[in-house]
Protein backbone atom coordinates (compact mmCIF):
# COMPACT_ATOMS: atom_id res chain seq x y z
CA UNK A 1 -68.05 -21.84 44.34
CA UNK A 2 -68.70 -18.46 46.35
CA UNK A 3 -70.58 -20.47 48.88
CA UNK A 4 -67.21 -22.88 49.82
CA UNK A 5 -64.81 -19.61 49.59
CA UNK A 6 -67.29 -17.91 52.03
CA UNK A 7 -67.46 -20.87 54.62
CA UNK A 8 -63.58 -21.14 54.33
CA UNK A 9 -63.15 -17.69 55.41
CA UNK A 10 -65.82 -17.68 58.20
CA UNK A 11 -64.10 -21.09 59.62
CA UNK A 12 -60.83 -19.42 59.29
CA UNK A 13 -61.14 -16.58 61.12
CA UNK A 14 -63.94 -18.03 63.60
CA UNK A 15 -61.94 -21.06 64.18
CA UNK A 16 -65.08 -23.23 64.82
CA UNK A 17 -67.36 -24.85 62.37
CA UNK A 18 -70.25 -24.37 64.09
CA UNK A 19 -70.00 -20.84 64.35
CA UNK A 20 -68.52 -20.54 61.18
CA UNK A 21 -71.99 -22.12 59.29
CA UNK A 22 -74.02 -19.17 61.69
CA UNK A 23 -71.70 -16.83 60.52
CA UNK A 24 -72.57 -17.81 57.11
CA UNK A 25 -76.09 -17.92 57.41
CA UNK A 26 -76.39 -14.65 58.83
CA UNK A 27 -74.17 -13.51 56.20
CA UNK A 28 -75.88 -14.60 53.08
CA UNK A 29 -79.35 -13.75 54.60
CA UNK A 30 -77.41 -9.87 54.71
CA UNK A 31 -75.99 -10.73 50.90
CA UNK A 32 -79.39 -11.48 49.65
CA UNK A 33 -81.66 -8.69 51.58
CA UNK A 34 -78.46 -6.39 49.74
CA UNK A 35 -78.28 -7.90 46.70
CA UNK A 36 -80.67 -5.96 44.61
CA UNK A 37 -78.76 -2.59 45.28
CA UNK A 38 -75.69 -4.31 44.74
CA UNK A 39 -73.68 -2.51 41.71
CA UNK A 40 -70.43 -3.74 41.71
CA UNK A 41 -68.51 -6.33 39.31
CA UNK A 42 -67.33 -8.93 41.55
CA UNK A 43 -69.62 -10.28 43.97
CA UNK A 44 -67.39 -12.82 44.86
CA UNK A 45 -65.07 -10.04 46.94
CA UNK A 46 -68.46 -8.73 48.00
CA UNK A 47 -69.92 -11.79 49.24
CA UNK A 48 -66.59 -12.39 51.30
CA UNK A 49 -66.86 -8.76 52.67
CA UNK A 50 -70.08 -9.27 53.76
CA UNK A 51 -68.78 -12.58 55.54
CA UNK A 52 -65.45 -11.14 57.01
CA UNK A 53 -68.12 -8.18 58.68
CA UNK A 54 -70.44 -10.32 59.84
CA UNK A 55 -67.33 -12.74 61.10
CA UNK A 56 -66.07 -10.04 63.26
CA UNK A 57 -69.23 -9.11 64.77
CA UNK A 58 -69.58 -12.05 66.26
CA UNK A 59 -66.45 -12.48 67.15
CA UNK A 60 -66.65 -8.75 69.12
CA UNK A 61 -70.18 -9.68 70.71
CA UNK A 62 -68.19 -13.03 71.94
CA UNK A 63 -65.55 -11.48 72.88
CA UNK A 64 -64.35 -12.43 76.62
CA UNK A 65 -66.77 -15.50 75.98
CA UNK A 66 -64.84 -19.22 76.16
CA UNK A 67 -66.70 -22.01 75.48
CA UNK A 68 -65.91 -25.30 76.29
CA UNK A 69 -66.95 -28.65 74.32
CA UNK A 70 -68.19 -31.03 77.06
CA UNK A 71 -70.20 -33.17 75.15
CA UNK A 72 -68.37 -35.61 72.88
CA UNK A 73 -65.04 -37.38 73.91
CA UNK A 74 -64.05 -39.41 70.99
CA UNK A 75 -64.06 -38.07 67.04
CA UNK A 76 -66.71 -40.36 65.89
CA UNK A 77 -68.58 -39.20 69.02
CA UNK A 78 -68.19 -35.21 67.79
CA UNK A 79 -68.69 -36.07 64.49
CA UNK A 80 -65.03 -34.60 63.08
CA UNK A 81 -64.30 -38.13 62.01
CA UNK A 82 -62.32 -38.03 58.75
CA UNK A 83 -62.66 -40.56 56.07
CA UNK A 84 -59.94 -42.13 54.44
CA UNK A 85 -59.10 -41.77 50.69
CA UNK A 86 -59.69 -45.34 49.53
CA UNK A 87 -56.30 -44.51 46.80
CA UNK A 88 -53.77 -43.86 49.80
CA UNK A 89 -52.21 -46.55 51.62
CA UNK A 90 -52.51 -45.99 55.44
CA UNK A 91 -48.62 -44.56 55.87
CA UNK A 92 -49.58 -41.90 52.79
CA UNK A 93 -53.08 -41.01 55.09
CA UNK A 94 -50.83 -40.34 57.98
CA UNK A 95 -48.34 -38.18 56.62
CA UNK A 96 -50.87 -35.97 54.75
CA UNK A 97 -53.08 -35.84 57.69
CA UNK A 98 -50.19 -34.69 60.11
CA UNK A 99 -48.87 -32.22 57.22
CA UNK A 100 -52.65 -30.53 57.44
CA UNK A 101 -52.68 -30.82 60.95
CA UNK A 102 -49.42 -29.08 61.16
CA UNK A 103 -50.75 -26.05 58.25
CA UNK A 104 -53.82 -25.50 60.67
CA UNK A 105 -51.86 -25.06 63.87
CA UNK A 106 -49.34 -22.78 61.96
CA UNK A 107 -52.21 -20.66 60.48
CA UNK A 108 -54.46 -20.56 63.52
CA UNK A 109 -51.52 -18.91 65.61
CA UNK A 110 -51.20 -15.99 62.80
CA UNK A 111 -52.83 -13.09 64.53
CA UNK A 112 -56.31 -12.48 62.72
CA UNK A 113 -55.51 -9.43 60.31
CA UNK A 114 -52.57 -11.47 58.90
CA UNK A 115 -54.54 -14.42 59.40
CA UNK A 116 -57.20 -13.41 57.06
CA UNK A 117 -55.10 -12.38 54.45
CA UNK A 118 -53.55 -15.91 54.00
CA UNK A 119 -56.37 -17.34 53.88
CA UNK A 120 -57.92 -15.25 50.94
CA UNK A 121 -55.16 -14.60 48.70
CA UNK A 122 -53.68 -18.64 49.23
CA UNK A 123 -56.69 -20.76 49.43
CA UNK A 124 -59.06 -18.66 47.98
CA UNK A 125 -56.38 -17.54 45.50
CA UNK A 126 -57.48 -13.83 45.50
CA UNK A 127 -56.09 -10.75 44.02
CA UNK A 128 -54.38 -8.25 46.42
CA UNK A 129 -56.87 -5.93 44.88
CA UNK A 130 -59.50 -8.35 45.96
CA UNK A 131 -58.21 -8.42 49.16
CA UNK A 132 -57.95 -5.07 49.61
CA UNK A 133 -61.09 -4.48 48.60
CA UNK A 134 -62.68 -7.42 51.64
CA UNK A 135 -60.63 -6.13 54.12
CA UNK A 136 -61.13 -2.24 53.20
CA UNK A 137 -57.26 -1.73 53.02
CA UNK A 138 -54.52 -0.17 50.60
CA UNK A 139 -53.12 -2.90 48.47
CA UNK A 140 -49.86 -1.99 50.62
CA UNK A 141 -51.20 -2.97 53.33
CA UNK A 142 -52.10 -6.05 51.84
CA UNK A 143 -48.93 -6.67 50.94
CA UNK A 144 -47.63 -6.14 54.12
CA UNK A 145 -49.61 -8.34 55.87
CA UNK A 146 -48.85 -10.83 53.56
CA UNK A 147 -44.89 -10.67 53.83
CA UNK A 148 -45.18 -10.49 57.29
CA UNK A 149 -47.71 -13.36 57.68
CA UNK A 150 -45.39 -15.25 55.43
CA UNK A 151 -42.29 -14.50 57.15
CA UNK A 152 -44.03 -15.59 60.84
CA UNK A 153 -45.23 -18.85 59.25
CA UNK A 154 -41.84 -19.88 57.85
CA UNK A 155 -40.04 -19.02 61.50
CA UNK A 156 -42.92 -20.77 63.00
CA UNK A 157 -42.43 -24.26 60.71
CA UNK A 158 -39.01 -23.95 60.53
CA UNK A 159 -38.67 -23.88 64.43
CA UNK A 160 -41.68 -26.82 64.67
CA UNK A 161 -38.65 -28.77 62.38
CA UNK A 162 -35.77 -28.25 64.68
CA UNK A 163 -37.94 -29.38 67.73
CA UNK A 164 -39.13 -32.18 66.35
């Protein structure tokens, strides 16, 4: 259960899988090496600290960095094919796959401190306190980020509505 919450977060604010499972790695080689002095009563926010640090290290030592994907052209080619549900008719699929599609674009252009916070307190459905604790901010600030993350994502769909 840790392990998923972990990898969401590192995909979230890496914004590429493959990074996101080094990330990962590197972070619960770091969580295990620490984890005998480890004292505190929810290893769940410290496991996800330990992720969101080693997260933005990489992202700072990559910073400047673009890479470009030149190897597969097709989805069953790169390996990002999705599956169907057998239960949904193909019309269902659709809708539910452009309604995701739609989330991710809206999230990914949230700046990565709001970013972040979205991610852990509405998919990994953690406490501000929790969150607070990851990020190593007030709960205000938190709460901040959170209203204004909000507030930016609403605009954002709303205005992705009107256009289309």
């Amino acid at each position: 259960m840790h392990l998923d919450a972990a990898h969401n977060l590192a995909r979230w604010l890496l914004r590429d899988p493959a990074d996101a499972e080094d990330v990962l790695q590197e972070a619960l080689l770091r969580a295990f090496s620490y984890f005998p002095s480890f004292r505190g009563t929810n290893a769940r926010a410290w496991l996800l600290q330990i992720v969101r640090n080693t997260a933005y290290a990489a992202l700072k030592k990559r910073r400047g960095i673009h890479m470009v994907n030149l190897g597969a052209d097709t989805e069953a080619e790169s390996g990002n094919m999705e599956l169907a549900d057998p239960g949904d008719d193909p019309e269902v699929q659709l809708i539910r796959s452009e309604a995701q599609r739609e989330i991710d674009t809206l999230l990914q252009q949230l700046p990565l401190d709001l970013r972040e916070c979205v991610i852990l307190r509405e998919l990994e459905e953690l406490s501000y306190k929790e969150i607070a604790e990851i990020i190593g901010a007030p709960i205000g600030t938190v709460m901040s980020r959170l209203w204004r993350a909000r507030r930016l994502l609403s605009k954002a769909a709303s205005a992705g509505a009107y256009a289309s």
